[in-house]
N, C-alpha and C. Protein backbone atom coordinates (compact mmCIF):
# COMPACT_ATOMS: atom_id res chain seq x y z
N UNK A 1 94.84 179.13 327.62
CA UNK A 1 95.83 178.85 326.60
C UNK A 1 97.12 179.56 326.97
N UNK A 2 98.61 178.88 326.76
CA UNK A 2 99.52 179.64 327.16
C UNK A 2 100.20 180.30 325.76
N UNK A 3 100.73 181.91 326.75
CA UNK A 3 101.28 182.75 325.52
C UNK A 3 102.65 182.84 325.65
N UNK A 4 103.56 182.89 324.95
CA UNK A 4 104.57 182.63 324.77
C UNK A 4 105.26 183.94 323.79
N UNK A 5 106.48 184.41 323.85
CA UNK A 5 106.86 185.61 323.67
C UNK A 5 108.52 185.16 323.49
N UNK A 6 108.66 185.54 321.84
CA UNK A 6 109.94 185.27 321.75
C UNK A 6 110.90 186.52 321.57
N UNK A 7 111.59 187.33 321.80
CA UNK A 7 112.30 188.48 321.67
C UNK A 7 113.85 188.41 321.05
N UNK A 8 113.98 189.53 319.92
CA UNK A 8 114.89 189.39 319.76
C UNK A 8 115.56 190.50 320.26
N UNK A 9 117.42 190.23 320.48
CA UNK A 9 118.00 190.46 321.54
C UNK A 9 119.33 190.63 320.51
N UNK A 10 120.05 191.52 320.59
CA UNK A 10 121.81 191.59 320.34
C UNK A 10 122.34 190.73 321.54
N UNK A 11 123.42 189.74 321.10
CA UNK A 11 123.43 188.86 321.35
C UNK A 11 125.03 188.22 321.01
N UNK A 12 126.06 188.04 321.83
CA UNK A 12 127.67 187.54 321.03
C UNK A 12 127.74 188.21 320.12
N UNK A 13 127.68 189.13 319.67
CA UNK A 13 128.18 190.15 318.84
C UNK A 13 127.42 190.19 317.92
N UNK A 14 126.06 189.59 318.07
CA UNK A 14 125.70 189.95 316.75
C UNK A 14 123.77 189.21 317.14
N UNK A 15 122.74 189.33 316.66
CA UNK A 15 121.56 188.88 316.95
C UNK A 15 121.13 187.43 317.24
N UNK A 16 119.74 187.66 318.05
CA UNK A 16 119.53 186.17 318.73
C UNK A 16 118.18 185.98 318.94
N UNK A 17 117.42 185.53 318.89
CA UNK A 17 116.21 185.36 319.61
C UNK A 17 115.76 184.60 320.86
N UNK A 18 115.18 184.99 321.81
CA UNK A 18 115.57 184.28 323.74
C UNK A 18 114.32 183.74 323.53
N UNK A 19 113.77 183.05 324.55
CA UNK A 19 112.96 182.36 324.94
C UNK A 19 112.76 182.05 326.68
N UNK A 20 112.63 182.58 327.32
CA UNK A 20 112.91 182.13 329.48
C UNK A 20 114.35 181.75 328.68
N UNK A 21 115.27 182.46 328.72
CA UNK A 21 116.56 182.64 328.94
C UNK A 21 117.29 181.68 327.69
N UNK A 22 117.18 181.09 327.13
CA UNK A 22 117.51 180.06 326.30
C UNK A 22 117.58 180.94 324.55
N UNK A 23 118.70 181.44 324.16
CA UNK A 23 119.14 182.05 323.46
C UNK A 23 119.22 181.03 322.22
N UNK A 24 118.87 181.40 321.11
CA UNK A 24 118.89 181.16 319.52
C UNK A 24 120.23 180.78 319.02
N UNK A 25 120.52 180.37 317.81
CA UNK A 25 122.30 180.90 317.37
C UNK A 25 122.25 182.35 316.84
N UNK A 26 123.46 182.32 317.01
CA UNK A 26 123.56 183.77 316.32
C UNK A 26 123.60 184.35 314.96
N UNK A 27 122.90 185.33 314.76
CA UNK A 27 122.33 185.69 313.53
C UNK A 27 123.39 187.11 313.02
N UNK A 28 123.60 187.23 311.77
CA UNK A 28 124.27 188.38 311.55
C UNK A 28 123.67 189.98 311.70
N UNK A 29 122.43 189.91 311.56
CA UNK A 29 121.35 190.77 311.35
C UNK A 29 120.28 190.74 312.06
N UNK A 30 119.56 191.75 312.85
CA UNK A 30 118.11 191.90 313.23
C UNK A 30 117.40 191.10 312.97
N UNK A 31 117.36 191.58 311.33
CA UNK A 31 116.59 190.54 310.35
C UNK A 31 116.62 189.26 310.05
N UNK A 32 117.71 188.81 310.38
CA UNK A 32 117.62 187.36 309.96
C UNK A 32 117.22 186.79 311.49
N UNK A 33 117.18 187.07 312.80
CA UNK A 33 117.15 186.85 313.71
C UNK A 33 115.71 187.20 313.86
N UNK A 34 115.41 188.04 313.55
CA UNK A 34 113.48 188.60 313.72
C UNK A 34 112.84 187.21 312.87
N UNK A 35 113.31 187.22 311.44
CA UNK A 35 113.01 186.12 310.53
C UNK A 35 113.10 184.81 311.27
N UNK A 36 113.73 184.57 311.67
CA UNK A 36 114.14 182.99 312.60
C UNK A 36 113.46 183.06 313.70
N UNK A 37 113.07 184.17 314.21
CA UNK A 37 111.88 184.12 315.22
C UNK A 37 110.12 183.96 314.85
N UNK A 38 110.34 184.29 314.04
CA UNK A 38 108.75 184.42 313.23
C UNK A 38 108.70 182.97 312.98
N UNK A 39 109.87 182.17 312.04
CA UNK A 39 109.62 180.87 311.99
C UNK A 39 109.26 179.72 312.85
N UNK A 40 109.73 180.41 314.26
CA UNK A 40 109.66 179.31 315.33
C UNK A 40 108.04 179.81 316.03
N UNK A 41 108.38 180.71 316.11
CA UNK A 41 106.65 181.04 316.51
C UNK A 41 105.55 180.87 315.63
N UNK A 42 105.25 180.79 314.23
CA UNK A 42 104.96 180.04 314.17
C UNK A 42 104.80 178.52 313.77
N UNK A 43 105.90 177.53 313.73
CA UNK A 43 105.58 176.13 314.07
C UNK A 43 105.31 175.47 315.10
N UNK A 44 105.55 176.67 316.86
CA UNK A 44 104.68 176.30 317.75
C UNK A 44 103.36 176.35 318.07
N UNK A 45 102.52 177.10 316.74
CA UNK A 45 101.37 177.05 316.79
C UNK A 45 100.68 175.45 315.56
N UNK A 46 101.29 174.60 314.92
CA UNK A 46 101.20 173.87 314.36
C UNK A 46 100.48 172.63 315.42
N UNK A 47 99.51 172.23 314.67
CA UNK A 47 98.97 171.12 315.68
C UNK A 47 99.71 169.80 315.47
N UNK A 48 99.78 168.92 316.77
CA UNK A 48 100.48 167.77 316.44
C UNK A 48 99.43 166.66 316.89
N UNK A 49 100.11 164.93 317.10
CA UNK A 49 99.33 164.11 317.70
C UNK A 49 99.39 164.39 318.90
N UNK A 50 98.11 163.58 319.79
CA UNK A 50 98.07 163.67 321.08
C UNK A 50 99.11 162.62 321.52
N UNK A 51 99.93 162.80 322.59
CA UNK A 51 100.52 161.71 323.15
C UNK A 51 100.85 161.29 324.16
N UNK A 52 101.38 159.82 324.28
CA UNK A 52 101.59 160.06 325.99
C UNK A 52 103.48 160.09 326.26
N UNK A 53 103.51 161.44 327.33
CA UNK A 53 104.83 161.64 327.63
C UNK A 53 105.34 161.45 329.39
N UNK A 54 106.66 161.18 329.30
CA UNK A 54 107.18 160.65 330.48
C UNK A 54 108.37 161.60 331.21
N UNK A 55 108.38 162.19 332.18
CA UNK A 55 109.14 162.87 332.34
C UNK A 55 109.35 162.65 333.77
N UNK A 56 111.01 163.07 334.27
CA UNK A 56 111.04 163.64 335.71
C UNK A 56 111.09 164.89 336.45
N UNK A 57 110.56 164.50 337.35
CA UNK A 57 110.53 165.89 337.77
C UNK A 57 111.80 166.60 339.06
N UNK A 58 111.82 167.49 339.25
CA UNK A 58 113.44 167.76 339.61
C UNK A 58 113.52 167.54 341.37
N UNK A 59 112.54 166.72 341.98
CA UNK A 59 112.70 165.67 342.84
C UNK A 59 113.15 164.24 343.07
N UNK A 60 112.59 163.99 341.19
CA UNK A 60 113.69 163.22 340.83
C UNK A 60 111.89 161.28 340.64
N UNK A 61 111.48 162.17 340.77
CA UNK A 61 109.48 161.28 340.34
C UNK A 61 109.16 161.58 339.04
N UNK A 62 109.14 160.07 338.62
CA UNK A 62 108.69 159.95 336.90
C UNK A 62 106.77 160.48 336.93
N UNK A 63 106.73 161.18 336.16
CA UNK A 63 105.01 161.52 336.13
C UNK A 63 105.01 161.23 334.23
N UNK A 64 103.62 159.88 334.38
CA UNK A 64 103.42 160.35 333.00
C UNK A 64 102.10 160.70 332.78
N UNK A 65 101.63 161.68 331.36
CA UNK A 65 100.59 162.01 331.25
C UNK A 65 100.31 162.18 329.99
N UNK A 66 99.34 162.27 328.99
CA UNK A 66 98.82 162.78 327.76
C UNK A 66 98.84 163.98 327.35
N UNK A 67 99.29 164.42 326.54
CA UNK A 67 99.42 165.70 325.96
C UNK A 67 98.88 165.89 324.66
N UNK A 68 98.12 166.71 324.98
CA UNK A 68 96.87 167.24 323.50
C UNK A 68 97.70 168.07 322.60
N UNK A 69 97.87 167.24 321.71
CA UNK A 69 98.90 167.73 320.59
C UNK A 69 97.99 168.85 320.07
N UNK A 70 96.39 169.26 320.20
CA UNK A 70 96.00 170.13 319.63
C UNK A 70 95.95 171.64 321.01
N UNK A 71 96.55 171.33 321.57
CA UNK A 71 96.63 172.47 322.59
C UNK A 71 97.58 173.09 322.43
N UNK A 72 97.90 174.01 321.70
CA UNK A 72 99.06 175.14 321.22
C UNK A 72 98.78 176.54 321.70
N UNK A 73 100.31 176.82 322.19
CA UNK A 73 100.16 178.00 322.54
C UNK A 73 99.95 179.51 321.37
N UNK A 74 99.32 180.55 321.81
CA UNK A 74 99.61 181.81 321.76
C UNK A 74 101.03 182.52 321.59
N UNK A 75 101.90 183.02 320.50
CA UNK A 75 103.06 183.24 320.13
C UNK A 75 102.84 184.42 319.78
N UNK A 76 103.91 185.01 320.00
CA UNK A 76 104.75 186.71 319.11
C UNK A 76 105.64 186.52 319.13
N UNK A 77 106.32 187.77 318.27
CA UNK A 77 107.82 188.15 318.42
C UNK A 77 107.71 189.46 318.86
N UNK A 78 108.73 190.26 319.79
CA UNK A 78 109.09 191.12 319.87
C UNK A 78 110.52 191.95 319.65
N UNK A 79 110.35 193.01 319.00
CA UNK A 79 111.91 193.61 318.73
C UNK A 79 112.46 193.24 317.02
């Protein structure tokens, strides 16, 4: 199962929560930024449908495959 780790971070002058580099909006407060992290972590643990998805890959080859909407990752927040 994959784990996933969202951190919050001071951030443009003011708080954020990252993700592999991909920064939140900015929050006035810790707290509202810790809070907005808790929310997203967990609705990535929410189960969805299974489906089938299409993507390229950065060679530039369409791969499609099924994705088990009940396969959710492992989440925290840190900070």
């Amino acid at each position: 199962m994959a784990h996933i780790t969202y951190r919050v971070v001071e951030h443009d002058g003011g708080w954020a929560y990252t993700l592999d580099g991909t920064y939140s909006e900015t929050f006035s407060s810790h707290e509202a930024a810790r809070g907005a992290a808790v929310r997203a972590a967990r609705e990535q643990k929410v189960p969805d449908q299974n489906a089938v998805i299409e993507y390229e890959t950065s060679g530039g080859k369409w791969v499609t495959e099924s994705a088990d909407g009940h396969d959710r990752p492992e989440t925290e927040v840190q900070g």
